[in-house]
Protein backbone atom coordinates (compact mmCIF):
# COMPACT_ATOMS: atom_id res chain seq x y z
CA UNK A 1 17.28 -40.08 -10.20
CA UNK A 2 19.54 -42.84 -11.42
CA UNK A 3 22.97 -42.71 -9.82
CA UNK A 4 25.69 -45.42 -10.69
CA UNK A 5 28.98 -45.42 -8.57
CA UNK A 6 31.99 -47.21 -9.17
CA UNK A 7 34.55 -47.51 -6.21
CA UNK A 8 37.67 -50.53 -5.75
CA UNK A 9 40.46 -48.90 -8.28
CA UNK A 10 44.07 -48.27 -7.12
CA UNK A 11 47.27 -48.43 -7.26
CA UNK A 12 48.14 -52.41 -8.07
CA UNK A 13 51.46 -54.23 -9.89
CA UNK A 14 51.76 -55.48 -13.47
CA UNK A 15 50.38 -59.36 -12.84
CA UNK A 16 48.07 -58.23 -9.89
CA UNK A 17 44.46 -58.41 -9.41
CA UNK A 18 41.35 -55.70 -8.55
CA UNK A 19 37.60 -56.02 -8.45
CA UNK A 20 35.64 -53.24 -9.19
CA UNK A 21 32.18 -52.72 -7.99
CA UNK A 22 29.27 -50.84 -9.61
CA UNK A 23 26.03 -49.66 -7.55
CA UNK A 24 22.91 -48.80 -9.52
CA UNK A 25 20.07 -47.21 -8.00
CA UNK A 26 16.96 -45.43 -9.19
CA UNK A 27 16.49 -47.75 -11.72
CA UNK A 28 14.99 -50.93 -12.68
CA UNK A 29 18.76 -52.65 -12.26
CA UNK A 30 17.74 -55.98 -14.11
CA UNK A 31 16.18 -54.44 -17.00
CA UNK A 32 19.77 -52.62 -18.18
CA UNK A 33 22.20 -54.18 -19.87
CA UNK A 34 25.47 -53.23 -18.07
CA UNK A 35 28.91 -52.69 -19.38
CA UNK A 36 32.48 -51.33 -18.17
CA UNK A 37 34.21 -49.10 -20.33
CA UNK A 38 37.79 -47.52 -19.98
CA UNK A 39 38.91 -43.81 -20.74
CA UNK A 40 42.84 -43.31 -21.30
CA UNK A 41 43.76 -39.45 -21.34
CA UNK A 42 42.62 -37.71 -24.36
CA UNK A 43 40.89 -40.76 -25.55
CA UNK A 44 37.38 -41.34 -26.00
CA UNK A 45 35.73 -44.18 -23.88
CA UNK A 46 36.16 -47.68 -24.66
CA UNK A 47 33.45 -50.36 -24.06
CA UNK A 48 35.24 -53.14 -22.75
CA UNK A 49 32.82 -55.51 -21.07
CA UNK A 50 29.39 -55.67 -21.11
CA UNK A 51 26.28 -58.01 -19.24
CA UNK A 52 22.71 -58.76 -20.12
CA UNK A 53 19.84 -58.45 -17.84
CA UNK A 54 19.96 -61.56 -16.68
CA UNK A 55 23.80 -62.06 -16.44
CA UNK A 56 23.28 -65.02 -19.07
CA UNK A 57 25.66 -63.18 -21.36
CA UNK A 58 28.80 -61.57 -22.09
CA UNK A 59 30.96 -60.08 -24.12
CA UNK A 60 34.47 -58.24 -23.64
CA UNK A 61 36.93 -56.74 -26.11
CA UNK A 62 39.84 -59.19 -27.31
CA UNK A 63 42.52 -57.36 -25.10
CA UNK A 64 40.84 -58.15 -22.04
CA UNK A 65 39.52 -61.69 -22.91
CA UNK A 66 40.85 -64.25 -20.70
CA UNK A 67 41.91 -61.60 -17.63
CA UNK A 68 38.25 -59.79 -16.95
CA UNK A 69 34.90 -60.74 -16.04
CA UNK A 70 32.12 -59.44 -15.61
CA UNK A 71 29.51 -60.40 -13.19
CA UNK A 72 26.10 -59.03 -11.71
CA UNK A 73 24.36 -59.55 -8.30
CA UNK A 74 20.85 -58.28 -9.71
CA UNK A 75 19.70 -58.49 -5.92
CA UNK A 76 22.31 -56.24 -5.21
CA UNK A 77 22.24 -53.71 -7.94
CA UNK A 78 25.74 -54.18 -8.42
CA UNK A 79 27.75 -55.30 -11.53
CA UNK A 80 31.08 -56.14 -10.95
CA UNK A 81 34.50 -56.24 -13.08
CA UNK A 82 37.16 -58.99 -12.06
CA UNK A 83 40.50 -57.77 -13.53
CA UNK A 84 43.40 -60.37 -13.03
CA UNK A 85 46.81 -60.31 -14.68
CA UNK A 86 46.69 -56.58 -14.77
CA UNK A 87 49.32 -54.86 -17.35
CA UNK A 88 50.64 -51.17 -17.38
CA UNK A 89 48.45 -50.87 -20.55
CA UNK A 90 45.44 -51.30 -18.20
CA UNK A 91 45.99 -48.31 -16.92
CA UNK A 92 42.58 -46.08 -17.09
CA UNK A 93 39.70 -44.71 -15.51
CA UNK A 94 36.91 -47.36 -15.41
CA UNK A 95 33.27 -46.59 -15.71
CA UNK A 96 29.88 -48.32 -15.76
CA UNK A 97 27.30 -47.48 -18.02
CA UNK A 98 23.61 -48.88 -17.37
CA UNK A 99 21.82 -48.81 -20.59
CA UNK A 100 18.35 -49.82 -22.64
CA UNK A 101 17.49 -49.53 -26.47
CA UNK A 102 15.97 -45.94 -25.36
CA UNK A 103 18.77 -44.81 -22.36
CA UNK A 104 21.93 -44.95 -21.34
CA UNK A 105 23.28 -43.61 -17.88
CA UNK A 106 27.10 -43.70 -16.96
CA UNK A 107 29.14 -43.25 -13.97
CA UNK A 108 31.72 -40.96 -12.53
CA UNK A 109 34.68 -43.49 -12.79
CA UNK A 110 37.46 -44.72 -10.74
CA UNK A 111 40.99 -44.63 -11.71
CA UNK A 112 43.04 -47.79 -12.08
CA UNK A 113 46.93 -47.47 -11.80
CA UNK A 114 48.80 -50.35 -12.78
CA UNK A 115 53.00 -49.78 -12.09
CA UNK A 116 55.42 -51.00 -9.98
């Protein structure tokens, strides 16, 4: 059974910094592609990060260019999202998704809160 949790969201101020952390298991972690979306309310998902198999590339959405990254530890089963400079608009719950030509398995989601 393939289970992906997310966990390190909160409550952070506009210019601050949070890492989130992903943990696959049940699957063959370095053969999906991995990618962070975000979910505002009454709004479908966005993709807003994503990771090859082998971590050799990336690609994030222009509004997060520059603040996020994106990261795997492939011994781990973890992929990771670095968000610095955090804005208000960040505001969201974040999710994982693991996902193959054929598959696609997402996670629960943690909430991110940026305000003062």
């Amino acid at each position: 059974q393939v289970q992906l949790v997310e966990s390190g969201g909160g409550l952070v101020q506009p210019g601050g910094s949070l890492r989130l952390s992903c943990a696959a298991s049940g699957l063959t972690f370095s053969s999906y592609a991995m990618a962070w979306s975000r979910q505002y309310p009454g709004k479908e998902r966005e993709l807003i990060a994503s990771i090859t198999g082998s971590g050799s590339t990336t690609t994030y959405i222009d509004s997060v260019k520059g603040r996020f990254t994106i990261s795997r530890d492939n011994a781990k089963n973890t992929v990771y999202l670095q968000m610095n400079n955090l804005k208000p608009e960040d505001t969201a719950v974040y999710s994982c998704k693991a996902g193959t030509r054929f598959e696609d398995y997402w996670g629960q989601g943690t909430r991110v809160t940026v305000s003062s």
